[in-house]
N, C-alpha and C. Protein backbone atom coordinates (compact mmCIF):
# COMPACT_ATOMS: atom_id res chain seq x y z
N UNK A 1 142.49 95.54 75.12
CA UNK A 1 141.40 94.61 74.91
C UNK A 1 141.63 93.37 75.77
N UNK A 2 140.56 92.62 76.33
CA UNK A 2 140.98 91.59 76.71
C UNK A 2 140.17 90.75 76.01
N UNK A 3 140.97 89.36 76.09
CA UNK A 3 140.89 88.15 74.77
C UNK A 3 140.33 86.99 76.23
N UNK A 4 139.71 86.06 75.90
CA UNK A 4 139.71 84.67 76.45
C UNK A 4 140.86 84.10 75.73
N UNK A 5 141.68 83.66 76.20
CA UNK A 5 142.88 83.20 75.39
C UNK A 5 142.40 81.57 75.62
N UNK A 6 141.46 81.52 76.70
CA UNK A 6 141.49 79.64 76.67
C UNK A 6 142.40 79.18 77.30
N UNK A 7 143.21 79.80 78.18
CA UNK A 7 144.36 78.90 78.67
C UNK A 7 143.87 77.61 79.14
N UNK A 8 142.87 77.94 80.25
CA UNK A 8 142.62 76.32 81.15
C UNK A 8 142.42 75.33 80.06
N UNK A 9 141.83 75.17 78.63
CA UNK A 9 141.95 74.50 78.41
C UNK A 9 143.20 73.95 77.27
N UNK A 10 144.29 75.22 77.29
CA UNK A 10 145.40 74.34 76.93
C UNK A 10 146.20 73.86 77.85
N UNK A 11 146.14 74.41 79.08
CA UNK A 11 146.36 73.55 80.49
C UNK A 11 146.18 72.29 80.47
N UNK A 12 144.79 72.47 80.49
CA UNK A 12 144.07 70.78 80.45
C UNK A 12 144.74 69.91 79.41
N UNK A 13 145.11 70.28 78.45
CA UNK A 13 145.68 69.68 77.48
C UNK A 13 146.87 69.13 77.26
N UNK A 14 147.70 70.43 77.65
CA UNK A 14 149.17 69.84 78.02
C UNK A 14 149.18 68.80 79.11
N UNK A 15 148.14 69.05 80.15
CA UNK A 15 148.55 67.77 81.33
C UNK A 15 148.05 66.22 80.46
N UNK A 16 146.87 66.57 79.79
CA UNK A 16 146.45 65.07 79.11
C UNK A 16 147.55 64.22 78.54
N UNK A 17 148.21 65.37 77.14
CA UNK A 17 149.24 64.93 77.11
C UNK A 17 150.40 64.32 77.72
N UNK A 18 150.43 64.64 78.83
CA UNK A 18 151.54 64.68 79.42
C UNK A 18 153.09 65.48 78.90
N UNK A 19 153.31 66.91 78.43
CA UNK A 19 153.36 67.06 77.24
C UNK A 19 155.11 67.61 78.53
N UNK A 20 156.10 67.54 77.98
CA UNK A 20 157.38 67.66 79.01
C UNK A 20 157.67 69.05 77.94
N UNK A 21 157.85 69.60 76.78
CA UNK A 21 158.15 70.73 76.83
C UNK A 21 157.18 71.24 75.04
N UNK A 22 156.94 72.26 75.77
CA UNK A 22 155.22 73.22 75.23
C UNK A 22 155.85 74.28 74.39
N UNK A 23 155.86 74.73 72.90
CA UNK A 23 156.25 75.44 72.45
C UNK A 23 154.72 76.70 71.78
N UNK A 24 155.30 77.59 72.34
CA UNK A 24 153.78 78.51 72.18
C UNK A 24 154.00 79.39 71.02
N UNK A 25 153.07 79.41 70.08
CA UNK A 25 153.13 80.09 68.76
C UNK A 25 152.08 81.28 68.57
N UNK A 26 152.64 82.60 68.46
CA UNK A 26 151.51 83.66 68.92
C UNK A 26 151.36 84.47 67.80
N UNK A 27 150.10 84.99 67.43
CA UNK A 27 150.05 86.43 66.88
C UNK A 27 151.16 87.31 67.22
N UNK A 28 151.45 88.32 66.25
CA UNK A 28 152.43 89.31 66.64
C UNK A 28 151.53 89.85 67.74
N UNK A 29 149.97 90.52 67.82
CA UNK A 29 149.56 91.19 68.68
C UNK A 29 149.10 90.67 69.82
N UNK A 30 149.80 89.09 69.86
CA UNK A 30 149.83 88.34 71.42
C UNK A 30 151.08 88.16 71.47
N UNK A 31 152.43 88.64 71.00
CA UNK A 31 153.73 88.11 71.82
C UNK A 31 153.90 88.89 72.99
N UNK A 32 153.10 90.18 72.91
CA UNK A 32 153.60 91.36 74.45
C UNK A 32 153.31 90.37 75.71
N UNK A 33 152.14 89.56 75.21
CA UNK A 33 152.06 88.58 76.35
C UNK A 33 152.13 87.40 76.40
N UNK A 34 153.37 87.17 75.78
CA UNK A 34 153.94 85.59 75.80
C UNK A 34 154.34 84.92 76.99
N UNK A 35 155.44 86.36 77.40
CA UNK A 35 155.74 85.75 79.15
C UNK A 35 154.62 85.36 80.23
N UNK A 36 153.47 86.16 80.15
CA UNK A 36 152.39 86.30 80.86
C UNK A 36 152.04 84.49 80.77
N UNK A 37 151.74 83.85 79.40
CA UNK A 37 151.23 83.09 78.98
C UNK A 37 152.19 82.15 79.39
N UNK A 38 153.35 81.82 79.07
CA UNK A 38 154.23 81.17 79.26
C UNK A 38 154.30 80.55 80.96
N UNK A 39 154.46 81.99 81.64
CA UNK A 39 154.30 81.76 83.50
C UNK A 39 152.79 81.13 83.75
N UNK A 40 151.78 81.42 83.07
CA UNK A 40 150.74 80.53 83.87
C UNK A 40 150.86 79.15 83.19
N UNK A 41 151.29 78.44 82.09
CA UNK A 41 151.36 77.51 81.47
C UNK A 41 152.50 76.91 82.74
N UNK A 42 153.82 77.26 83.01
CA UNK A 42 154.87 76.90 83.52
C UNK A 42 153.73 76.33 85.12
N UNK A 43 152.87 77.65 85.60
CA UNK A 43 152.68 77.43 87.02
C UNK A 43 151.50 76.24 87.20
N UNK A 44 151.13 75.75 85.91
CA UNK A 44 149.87 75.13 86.30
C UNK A 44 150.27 73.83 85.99
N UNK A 45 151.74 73.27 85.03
CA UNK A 45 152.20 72.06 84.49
C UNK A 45 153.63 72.02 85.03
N UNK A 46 153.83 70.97 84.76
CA UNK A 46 155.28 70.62 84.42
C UNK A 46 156.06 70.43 83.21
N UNK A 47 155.75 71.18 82.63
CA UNK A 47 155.89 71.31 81.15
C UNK A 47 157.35 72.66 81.08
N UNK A 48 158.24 72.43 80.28
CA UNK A 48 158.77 74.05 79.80
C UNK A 48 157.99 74.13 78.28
N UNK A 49 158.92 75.67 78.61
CA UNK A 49 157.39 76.41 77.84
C UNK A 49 158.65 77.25 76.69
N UNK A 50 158.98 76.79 75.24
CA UNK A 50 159.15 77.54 74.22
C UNK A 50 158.61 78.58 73.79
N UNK A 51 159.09 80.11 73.99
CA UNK A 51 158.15 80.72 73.57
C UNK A 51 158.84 81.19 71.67
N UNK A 52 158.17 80.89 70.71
CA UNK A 52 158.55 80.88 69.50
C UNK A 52 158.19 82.66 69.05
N UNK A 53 159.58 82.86 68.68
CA UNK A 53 159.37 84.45 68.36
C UNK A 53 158.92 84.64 66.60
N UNK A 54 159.44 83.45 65.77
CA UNK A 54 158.83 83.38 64.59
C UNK A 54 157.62 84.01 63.90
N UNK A 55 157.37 84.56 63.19
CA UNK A 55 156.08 85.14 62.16
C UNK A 55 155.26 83.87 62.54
N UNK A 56 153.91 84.42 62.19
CA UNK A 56 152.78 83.27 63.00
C UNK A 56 151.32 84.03 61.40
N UNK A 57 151.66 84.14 60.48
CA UNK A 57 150.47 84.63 59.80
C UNK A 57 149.38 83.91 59.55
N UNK A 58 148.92 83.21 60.18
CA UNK A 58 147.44 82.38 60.41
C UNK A 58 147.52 80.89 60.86
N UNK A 59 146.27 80.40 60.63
CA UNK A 59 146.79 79.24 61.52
C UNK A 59 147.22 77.96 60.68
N UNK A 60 148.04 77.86 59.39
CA UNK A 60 148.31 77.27 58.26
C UNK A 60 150.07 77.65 58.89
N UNK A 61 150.30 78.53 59.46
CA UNK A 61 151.71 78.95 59.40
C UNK A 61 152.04 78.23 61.11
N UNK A 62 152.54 77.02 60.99
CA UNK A 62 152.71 76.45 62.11
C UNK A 62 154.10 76.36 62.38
N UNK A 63 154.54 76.39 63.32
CA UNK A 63 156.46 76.69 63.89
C UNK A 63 157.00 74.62 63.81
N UNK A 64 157.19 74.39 62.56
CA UNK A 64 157.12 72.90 62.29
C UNK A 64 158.75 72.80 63.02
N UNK A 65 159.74 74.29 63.24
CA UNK A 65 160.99 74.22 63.42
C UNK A 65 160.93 73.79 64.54
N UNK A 66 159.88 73.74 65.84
CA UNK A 66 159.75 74.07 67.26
C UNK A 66 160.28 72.11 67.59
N UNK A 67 159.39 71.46 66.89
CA UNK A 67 160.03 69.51 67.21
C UNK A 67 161.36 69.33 67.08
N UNK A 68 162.28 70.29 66.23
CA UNK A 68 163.79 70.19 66.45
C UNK A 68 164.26 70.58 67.42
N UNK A 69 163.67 71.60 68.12
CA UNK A 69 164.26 71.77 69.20
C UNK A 69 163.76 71.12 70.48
N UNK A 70 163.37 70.28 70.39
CA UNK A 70 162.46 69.05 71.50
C UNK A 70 161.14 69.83 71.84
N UNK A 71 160.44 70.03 70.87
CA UNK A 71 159.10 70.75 71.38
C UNK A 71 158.43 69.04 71.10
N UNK A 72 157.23 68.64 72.53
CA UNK A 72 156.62 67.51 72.10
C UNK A 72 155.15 67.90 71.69
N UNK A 73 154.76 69.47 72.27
CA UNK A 73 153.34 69.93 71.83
C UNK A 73 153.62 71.33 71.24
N UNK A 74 152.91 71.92 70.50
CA UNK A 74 152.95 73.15 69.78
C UNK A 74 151.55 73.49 70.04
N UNK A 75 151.34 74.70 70.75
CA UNK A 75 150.13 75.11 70.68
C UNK A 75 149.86 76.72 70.33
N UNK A 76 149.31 76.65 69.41
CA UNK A 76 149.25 77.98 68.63
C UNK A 76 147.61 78.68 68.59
N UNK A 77 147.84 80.09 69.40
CA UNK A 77 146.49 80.84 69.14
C UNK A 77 146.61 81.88 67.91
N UNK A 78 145.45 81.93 67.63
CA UNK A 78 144.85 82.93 66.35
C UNK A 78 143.60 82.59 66.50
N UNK A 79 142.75 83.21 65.32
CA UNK A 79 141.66 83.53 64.99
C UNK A 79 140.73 81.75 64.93
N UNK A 80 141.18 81.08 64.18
CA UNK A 80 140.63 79.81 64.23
C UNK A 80 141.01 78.75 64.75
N UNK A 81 140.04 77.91 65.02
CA UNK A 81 140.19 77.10 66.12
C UNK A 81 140.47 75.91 64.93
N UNK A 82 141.65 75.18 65.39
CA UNK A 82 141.82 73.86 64.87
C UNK A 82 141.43 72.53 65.94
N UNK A 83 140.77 71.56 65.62
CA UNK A 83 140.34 70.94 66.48
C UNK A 83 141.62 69.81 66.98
N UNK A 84 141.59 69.27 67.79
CA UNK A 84 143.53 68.37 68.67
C UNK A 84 142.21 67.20 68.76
C-alpha cells in the first residue's frame, strides 16, 4: 500500500523548529520503513533522527522516554492527526 506519510511537512517542521535531534515514533506496520523515513528526514535537515523501536498503540501512547535521550522533537505517525 502506499500511505502519504506527510513527510514535507514534518520536514517543514523540524526546520521551523530548528529541531537538532528528531525522534520518530511509528506504527508497528510503519517500522519496515523507518530507515526509509529516517534517510529522507536526515537528507532534507540537519537534524539526527531517533528511530524509537518501542510499542506505539495509538496516538495517546507517546515515546515520553525519547527527551532522555536528547530527543528535542518527537514526531509520531498513526491514524490521527494531533495538531503542533
Amino acid at each position: 500500500m502506499n500511505y502519504d506519510l506527510e513527510l514535507d511537512k514534518a520536514i517543514d517542521y523540524i526546520k521551523k523548529q530548528n529541531a537538532k535531534m528528531v525522534c520518530i515514533q511509528l506504527p508497528d506496520g510503519l517500522k519496515p520503513r523507518a530507515k526509509e523515513i529516517a534517510d529522507q528526514i536526515r537528507e532534507h535537515t540537519s537534524a539526527q533522527v531517533l528511530i524509537w523501536g518501542g510499542s506505539c498503540f495509538g496516538a495517546c501512547d507517546l515515546a515520553l522516554e525519547a527527551e532522555r535521550l536528547g530527543a528535542d522533537l518527537l514526531i509520531q505517525w498513526g491514524h490521527s492527526e494531533w495538531r503542533y
